[in-house]
C-alpha atoms as a PDB file:
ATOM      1  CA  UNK A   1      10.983  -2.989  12.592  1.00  0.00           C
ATOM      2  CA  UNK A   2      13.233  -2.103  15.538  1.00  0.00           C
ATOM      3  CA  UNK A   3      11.636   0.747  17.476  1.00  0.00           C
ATOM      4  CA  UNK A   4      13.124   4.501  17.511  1.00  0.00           C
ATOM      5  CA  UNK A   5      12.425   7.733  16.795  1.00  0.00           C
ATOM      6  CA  UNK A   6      10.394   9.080  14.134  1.00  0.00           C
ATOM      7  CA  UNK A   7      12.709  10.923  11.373  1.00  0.00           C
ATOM      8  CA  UNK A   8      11.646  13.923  10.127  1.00  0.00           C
ATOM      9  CA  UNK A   9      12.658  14.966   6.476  1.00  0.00           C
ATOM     10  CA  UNK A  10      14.284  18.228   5.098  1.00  0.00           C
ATOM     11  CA  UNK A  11      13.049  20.071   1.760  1.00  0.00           C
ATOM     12  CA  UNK A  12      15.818  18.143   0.226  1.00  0.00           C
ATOM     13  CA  UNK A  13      14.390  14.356   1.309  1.00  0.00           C
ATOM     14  CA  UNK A  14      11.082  15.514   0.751  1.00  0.00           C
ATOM     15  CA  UNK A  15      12.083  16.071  -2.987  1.00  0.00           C
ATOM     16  CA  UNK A  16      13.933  13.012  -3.258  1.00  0.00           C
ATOM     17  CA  UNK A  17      10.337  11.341  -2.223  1.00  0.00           C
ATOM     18  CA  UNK A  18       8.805  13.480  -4.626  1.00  0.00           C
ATOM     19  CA  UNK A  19      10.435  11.740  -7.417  1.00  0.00           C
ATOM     20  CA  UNK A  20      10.323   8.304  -5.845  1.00  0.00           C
ATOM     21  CA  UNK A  21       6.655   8.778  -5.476  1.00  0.00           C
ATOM     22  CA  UNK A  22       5.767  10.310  -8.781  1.00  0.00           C
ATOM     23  CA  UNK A  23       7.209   6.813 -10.772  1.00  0.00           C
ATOM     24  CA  UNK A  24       5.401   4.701  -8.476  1.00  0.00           C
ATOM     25  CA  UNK A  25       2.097   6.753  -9.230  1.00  0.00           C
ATOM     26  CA  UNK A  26       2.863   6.716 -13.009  1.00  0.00           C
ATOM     27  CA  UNK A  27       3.877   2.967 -13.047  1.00  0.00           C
ATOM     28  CA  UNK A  28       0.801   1.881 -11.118  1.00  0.00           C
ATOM     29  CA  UNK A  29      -1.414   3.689 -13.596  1.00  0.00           C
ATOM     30  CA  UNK A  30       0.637   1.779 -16.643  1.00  0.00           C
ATOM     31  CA  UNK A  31      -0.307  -1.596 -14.328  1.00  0.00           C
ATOM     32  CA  UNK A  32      -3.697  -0.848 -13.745  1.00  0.00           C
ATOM     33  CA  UNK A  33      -4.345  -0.390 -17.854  1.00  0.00           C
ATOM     34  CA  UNK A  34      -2.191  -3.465 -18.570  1.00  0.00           C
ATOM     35  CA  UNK A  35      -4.083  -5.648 -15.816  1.00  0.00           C
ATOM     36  CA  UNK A  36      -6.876  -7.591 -17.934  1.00  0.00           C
ATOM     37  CA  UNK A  37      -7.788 -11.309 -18.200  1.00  0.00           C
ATOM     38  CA  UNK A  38      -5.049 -13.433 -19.506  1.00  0.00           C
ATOM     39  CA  UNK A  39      -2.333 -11.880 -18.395  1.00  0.00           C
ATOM     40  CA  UNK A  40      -0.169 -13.125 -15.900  1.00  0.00           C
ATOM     41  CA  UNK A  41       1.357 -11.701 -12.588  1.00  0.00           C
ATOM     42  CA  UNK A  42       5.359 -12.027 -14.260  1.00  0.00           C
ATOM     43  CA  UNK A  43       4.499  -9.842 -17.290  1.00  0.00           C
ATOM     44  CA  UNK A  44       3.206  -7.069 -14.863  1.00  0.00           C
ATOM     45  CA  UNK A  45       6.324  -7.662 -12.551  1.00  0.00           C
ATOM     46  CA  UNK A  46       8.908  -7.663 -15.960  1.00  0.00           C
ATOM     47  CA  UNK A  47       6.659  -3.781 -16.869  1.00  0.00           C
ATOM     48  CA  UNK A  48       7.474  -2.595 -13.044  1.00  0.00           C
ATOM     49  CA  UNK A  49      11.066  -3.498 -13.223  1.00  0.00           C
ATOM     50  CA  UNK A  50      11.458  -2.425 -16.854  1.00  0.00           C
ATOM     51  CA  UNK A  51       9.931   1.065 -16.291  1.00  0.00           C
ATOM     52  CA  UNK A  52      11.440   1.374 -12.664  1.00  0.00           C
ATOM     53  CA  UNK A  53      14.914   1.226 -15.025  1.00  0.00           C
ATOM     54  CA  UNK A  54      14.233   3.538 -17.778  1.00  0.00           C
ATOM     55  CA  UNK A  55      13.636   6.132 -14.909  1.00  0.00           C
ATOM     56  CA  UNK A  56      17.324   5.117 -13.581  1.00  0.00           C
ATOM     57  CA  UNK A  57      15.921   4.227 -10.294  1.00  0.00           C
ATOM     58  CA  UNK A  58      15.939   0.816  -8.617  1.00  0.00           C
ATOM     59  CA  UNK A  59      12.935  -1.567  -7.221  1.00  0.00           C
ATOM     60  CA  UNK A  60      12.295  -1.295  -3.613  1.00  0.00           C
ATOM     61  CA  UNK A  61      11.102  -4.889  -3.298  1.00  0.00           C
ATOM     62  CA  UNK A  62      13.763  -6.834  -5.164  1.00  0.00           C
ATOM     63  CA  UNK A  63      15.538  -9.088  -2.629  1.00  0.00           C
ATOM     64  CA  UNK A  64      14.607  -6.771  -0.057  1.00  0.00           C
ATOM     65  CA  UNK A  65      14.694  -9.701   3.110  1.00  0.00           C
ATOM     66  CA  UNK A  66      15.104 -11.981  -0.139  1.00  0.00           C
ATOM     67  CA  UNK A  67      11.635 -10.870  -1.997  1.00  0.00           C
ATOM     68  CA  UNK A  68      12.472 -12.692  -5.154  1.00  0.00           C
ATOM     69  CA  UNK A  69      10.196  -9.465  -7.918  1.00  0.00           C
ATOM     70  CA  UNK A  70       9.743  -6.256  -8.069  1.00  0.00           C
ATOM     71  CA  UNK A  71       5.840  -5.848  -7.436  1.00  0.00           C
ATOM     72  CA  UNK A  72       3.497  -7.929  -5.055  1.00  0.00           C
ATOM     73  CA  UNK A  73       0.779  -8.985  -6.701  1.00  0.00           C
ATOM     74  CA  UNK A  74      -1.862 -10.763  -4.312  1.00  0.00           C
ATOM     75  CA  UNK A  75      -5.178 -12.064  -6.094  1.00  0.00           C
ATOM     76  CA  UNK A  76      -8.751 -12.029  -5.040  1.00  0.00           C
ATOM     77  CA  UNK A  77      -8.109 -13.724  -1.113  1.00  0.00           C
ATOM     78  CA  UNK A  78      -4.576 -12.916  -1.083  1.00  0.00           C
ATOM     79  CA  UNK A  79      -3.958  -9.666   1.364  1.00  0.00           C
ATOM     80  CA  UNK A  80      -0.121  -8.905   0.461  1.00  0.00           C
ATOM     81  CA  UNK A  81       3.111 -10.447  -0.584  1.00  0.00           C
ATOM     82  CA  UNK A  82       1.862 -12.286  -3.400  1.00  0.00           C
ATOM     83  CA  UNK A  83       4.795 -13.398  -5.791  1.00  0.00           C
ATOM     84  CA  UNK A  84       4.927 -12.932  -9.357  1.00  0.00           C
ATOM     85  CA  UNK A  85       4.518 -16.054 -11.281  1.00  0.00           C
ATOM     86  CA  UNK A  86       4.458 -17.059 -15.055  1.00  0.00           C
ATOM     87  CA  UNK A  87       1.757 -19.479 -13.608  1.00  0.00           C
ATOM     88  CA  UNK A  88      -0.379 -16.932 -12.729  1.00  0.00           C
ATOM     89  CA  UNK A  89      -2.810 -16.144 -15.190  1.00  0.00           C
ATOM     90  CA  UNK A  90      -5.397 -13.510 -14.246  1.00  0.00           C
ATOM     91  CA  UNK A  91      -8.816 -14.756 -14.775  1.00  0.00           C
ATOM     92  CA  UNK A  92     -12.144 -12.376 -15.424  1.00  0.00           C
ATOM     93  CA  UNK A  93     -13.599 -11.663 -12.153  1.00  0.00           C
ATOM     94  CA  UNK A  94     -10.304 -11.708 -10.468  1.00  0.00           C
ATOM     95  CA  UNK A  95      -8.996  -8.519  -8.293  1.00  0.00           C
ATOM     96  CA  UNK A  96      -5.501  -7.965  -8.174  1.00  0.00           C
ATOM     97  CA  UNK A  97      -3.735  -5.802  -5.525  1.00  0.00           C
ATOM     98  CA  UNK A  98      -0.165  -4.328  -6.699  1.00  0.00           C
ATOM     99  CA  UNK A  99       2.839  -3.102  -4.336  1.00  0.00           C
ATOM    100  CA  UNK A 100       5.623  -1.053  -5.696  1.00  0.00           C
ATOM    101  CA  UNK A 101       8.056   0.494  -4.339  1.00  0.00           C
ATOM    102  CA  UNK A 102      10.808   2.417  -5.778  1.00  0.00           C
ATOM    103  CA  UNK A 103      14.683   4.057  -4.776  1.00  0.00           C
ATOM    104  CA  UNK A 104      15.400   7.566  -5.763  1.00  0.00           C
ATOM    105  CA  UNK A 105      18.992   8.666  -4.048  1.00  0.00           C
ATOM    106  CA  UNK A 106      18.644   6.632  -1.449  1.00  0.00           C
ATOM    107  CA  UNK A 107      15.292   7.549  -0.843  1.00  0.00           C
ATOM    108  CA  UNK A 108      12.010   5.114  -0.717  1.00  0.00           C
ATOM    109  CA  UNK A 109       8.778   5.646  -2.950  1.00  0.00           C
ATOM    110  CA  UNK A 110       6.030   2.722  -1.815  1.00  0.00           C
ATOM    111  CA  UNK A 111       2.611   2.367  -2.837  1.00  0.00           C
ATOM    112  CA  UNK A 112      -0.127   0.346  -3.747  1.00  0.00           C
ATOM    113  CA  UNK A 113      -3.671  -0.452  -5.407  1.00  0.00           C
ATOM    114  CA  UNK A 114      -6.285  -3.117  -6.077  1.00  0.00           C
ATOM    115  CA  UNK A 115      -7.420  -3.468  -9.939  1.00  0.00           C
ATOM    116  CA  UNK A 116     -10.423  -5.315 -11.452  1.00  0.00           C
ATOM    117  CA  UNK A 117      -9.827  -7.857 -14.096  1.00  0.00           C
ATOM    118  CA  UNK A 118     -12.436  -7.631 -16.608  1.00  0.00           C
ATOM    119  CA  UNK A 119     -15.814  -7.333 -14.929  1.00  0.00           C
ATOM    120  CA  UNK A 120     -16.132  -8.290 -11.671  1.00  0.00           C
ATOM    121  CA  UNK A 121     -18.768  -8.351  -8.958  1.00  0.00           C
ATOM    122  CA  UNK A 122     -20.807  -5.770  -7.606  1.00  0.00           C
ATOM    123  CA  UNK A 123     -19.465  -7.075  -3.936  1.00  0.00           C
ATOM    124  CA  UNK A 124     -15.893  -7.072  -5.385  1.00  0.00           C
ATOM    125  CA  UNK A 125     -16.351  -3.461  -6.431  1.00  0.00           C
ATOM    126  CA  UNK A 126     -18.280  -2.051  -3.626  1.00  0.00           C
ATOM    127  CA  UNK A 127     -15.042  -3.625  -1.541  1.00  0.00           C
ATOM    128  CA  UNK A 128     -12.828  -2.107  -3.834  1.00  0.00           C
ATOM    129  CA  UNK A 129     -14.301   1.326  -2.997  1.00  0.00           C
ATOM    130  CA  UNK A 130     -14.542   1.203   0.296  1.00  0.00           C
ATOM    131  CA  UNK A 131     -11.085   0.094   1.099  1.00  0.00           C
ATOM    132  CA  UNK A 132     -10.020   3.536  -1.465  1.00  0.00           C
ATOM    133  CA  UNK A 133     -12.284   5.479   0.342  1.00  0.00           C
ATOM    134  CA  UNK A 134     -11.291   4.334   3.553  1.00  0.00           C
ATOM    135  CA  UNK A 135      -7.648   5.488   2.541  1.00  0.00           C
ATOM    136  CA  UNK A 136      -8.940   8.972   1.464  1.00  0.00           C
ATOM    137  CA  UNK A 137     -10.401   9.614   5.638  1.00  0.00           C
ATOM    138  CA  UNK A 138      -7.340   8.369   6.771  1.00  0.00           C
ATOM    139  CA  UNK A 139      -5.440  11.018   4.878  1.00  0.00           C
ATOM    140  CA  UNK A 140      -7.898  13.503   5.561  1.00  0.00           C
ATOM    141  CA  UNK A 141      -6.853  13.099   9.348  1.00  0.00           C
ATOM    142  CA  UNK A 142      -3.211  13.025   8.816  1.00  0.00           C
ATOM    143  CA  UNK A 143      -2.121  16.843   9.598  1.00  0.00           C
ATOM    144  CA  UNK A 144       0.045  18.467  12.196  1.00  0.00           C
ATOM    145  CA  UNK A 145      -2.947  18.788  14.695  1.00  0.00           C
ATOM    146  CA  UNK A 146      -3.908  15.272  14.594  1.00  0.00           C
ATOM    147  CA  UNK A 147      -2.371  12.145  16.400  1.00  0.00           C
ATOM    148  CA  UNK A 148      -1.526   9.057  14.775  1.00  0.00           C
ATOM    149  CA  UNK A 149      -4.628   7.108  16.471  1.00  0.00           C
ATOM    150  CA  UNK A 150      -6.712   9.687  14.708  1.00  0.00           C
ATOM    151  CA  UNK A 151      -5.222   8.366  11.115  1.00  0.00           C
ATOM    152  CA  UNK A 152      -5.784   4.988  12.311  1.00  0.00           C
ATOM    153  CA  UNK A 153      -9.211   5.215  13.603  1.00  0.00           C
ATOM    154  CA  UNK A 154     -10.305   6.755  10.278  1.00  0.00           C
ATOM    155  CA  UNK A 155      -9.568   3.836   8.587  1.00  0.00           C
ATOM    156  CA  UNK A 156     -11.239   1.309  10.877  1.00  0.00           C
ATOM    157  CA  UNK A 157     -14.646   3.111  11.574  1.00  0.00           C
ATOM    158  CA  UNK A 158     -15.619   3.664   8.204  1.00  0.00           C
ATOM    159  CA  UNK A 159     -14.641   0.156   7.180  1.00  0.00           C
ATOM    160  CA  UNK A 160     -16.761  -1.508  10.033  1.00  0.00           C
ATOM    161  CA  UNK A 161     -19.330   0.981   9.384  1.00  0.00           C
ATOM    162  CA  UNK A 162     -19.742  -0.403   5.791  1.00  0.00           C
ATOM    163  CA  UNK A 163     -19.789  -4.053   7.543  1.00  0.00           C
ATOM    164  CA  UNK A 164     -15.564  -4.749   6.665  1.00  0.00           C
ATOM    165  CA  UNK A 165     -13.121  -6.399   8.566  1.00  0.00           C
ATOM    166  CA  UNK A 166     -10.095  -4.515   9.312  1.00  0.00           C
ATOM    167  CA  UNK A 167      -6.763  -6.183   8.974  1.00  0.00           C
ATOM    168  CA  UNK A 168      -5.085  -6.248  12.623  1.00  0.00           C
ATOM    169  CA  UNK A 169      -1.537  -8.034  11.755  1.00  0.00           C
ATOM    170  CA  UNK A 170       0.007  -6.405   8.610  1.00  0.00           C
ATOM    171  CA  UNK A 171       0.382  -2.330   9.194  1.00  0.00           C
ATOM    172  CA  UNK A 172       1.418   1.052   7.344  1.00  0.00           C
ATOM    173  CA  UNK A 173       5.055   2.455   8.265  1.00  0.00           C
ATOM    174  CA  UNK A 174       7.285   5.949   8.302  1.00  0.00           C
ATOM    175  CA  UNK A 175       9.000   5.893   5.305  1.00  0.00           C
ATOM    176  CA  UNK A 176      12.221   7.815   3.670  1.00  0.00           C
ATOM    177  CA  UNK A 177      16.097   6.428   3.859  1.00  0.00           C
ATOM    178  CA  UNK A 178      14.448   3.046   4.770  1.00  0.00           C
ATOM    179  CA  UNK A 179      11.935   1.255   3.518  1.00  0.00           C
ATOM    180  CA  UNK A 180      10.106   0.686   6.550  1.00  0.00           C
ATOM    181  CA  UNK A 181      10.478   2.997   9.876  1.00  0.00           C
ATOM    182  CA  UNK A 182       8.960   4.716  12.856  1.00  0.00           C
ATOM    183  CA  UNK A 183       5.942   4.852  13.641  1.00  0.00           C
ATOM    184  CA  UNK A 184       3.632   1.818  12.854  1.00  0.00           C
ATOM    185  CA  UNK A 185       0.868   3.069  11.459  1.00  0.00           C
ATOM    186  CA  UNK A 186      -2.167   0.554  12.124  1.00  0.00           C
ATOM    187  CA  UNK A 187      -5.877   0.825  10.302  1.00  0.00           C
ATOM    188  CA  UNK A 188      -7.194   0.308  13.795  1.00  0.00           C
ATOM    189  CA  UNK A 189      -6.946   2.556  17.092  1.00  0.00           C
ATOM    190  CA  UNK A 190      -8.210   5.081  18.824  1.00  0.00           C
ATOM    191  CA  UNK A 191      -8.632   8.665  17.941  1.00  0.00           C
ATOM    192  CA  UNK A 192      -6.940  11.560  20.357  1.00  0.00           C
ATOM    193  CA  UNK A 193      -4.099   8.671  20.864  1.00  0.00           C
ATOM    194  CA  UNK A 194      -0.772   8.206  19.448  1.00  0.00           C
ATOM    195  CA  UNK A 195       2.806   9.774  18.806  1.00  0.00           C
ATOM    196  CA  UNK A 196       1.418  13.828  17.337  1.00  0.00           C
ATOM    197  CA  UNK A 197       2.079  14.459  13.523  1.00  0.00           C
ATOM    198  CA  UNK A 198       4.151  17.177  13.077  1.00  0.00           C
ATOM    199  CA  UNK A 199       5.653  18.566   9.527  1.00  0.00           C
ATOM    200  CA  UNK A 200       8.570  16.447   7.966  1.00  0.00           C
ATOM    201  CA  UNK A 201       6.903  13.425   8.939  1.00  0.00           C
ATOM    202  CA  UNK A 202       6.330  10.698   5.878  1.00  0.00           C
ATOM    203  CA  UNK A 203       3.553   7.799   6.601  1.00  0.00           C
ATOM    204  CA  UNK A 204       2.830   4.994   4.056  1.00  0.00           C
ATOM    205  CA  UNK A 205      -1.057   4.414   4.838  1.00  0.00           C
ATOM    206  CA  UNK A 206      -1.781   1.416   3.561  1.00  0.00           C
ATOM    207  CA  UNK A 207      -5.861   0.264   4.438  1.00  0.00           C
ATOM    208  CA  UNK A 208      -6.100  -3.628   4.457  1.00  0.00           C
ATOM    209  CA  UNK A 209      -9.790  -4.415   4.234  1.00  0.00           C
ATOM    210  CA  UNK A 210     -11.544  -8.112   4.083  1.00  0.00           C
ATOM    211  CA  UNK A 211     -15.421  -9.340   3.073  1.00  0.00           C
ATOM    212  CA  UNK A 212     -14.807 -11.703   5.855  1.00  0.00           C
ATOM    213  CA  UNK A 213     -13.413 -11.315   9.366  1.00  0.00           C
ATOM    214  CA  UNK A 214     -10.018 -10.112   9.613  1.00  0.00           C
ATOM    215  CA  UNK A 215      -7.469 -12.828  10.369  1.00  0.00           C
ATOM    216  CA  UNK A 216      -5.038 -13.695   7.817  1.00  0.00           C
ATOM    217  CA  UNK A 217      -2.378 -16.170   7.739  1.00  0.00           C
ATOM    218  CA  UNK A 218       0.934 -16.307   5.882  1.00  0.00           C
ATOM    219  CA  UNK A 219       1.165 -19.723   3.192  1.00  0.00           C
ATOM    220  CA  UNK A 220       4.313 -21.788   2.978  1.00  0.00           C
ATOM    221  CA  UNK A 221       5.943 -20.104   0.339  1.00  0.00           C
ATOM    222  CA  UNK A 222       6.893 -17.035   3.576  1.00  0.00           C
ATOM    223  CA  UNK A 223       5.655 -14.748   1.891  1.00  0.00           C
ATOM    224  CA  UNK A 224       1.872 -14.649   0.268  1.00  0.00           C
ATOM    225  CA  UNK A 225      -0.600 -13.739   3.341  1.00  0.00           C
ATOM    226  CA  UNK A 226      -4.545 -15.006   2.174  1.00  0.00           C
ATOM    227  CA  UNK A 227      -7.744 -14.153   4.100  1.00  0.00           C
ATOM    228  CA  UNK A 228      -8.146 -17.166   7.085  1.00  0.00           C
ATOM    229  CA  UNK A 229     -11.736 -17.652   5.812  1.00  0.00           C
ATOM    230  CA  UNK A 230     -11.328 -17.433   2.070  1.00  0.00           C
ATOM    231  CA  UNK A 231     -12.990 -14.681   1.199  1.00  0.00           C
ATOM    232  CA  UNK A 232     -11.636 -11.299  -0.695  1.00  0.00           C
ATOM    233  CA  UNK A 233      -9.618  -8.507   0.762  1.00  0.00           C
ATOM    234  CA  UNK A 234      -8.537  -5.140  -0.896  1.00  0.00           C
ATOM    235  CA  UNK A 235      -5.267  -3.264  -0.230  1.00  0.00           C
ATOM    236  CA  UNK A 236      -4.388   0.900  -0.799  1.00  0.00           C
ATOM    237  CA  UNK A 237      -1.346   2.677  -0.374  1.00  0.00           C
ATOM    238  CA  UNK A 238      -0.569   6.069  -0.786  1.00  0.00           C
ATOM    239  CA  UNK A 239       2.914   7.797   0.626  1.00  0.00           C
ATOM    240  CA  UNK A 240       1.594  11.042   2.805  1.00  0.00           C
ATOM    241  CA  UNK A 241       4.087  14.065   4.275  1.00  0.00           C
ATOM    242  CA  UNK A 242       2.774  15.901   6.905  1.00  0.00           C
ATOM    243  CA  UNK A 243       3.303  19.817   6.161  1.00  0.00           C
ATOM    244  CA  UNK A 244       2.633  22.783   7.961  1.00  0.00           C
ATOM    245  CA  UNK A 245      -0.774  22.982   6.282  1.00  0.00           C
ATOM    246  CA  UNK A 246      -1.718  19.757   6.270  1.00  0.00           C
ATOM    247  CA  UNK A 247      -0.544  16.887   4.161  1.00  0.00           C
ATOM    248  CA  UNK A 248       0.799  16.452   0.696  1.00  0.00           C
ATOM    249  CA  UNK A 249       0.400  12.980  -0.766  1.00  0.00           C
ATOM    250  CA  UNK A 250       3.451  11.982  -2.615  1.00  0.00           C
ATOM    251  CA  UNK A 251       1.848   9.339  -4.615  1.00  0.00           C
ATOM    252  CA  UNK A 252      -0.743  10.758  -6.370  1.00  0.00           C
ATOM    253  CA  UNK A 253      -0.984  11.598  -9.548  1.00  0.00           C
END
């Protein structure tokens, strides 16, 4: 992502990013209650792009830099970028975190979510909840008196506090006529620090939390990124526009 300025959005972008946000919400909620052992990763990617086209808009993901599906679904070590496979069956115990992304008049709706398949561990879940809850304090600092740092810090010192890594090399992003723009928006920092917030602004916060330590690496097929030591990481995404009042989360439903 080249570096510029940060764009800020009219009434009429914001909504355009509305509606691109609303179908991502919905069709993450059809994923979650369609996620259960057995299935694979390609019938939850053929439900994505399926739905994404009855709403006549158009995947985000699909062939964006070549991304051969429309969701990323990353499994149980897996951080992002997971690829859709017939192969992939889900398997009781398993977490599964989803990406979507939609394109509403030329206009970006991105979000994401980790799911439990079946029952799964009470380690799996507590990790689960705090990587959600660690999204929720970010967004509770994103507001036109706060600086980015404070966003960022949110995220990192209540997932270290719970005894989490925090994901240094994979970050959040502006969003709106691209999928990805100004500013970066990392899960680590330091509060007080950072380009202001200021209404108009859209961030995708996206908390990338691990059992283990935090380094990742990416596997040969360029795209999945796993965990370095194995263990499970959790991933949550929500699309957040900075008002005059505070924030209004696009992606919730």
């Amino acid at each position: 992502m080249e570096k510029g300025p940060i764009e800020i959005k009219s009434a009429e972008d914001l909504e355009k990013m509305r509606a691109a946000g609303k179908a991502v919400a919905s069709i993450l909620k059809i994923l979650e209650e369609k996620t259960e052992p057995g299935v694979t990763t390609k019938h939850l990617d053929d439900i994505a792009f399926n739905e994404i086209s009855s709403l006549g808009m158009k995947p985000a993901f699909l062939g964006y830099r070549g991304y051969p599906a429309t969701i990323c679904a990353s499994i149980n070590n897996e951080l992002v970028h997971g690829i859709p496979s017939s192969k992939r069956v889900l398997r009781e115990g398993d977490i599964v975190s989803v990406d979507l992304g939609t394109v509403y008049k030329d206009f970006y709706g991105d979000a994401a979510a980790t799911f439990p398949v079946g029952r799964i561990s009470e380690e799996a879940e507590r990790l689960i909840s705090v990587t959600r809850d660690s999204l929720e304090r970010a967004i509770e600092n994103a507001g036109p008196k706060k600086r980015l740092g404070d966003v960022s810090w949110a995220v990192q010192s209540y997932a270290e506090k719970k005894g989490y890594g925090v994901v240094r090399d994979y970050v959040g992003h502006g969003i709106g006529r691209k999928l990805h723009e100004e500013p970066s928006v990392p899960n680590f920092g330091r509060p007080d620090t950072g380009p202001r917030l200021v209404p108009g602004m859209v961030l995708a916060i996206e908390p990338m939390v691990t059992q283990g330590d935090w380094n990742v690496k990416q596997l040969s097929d360029g795209w999945t990124v796993v965990t370095t030591d194995g263990k499970l990481c959790a991933h949550f995404e929500h699309m957040v526009a900075i008002t005059e009042k505070g924030n209004e989360v696009l992606t919730r439903i």
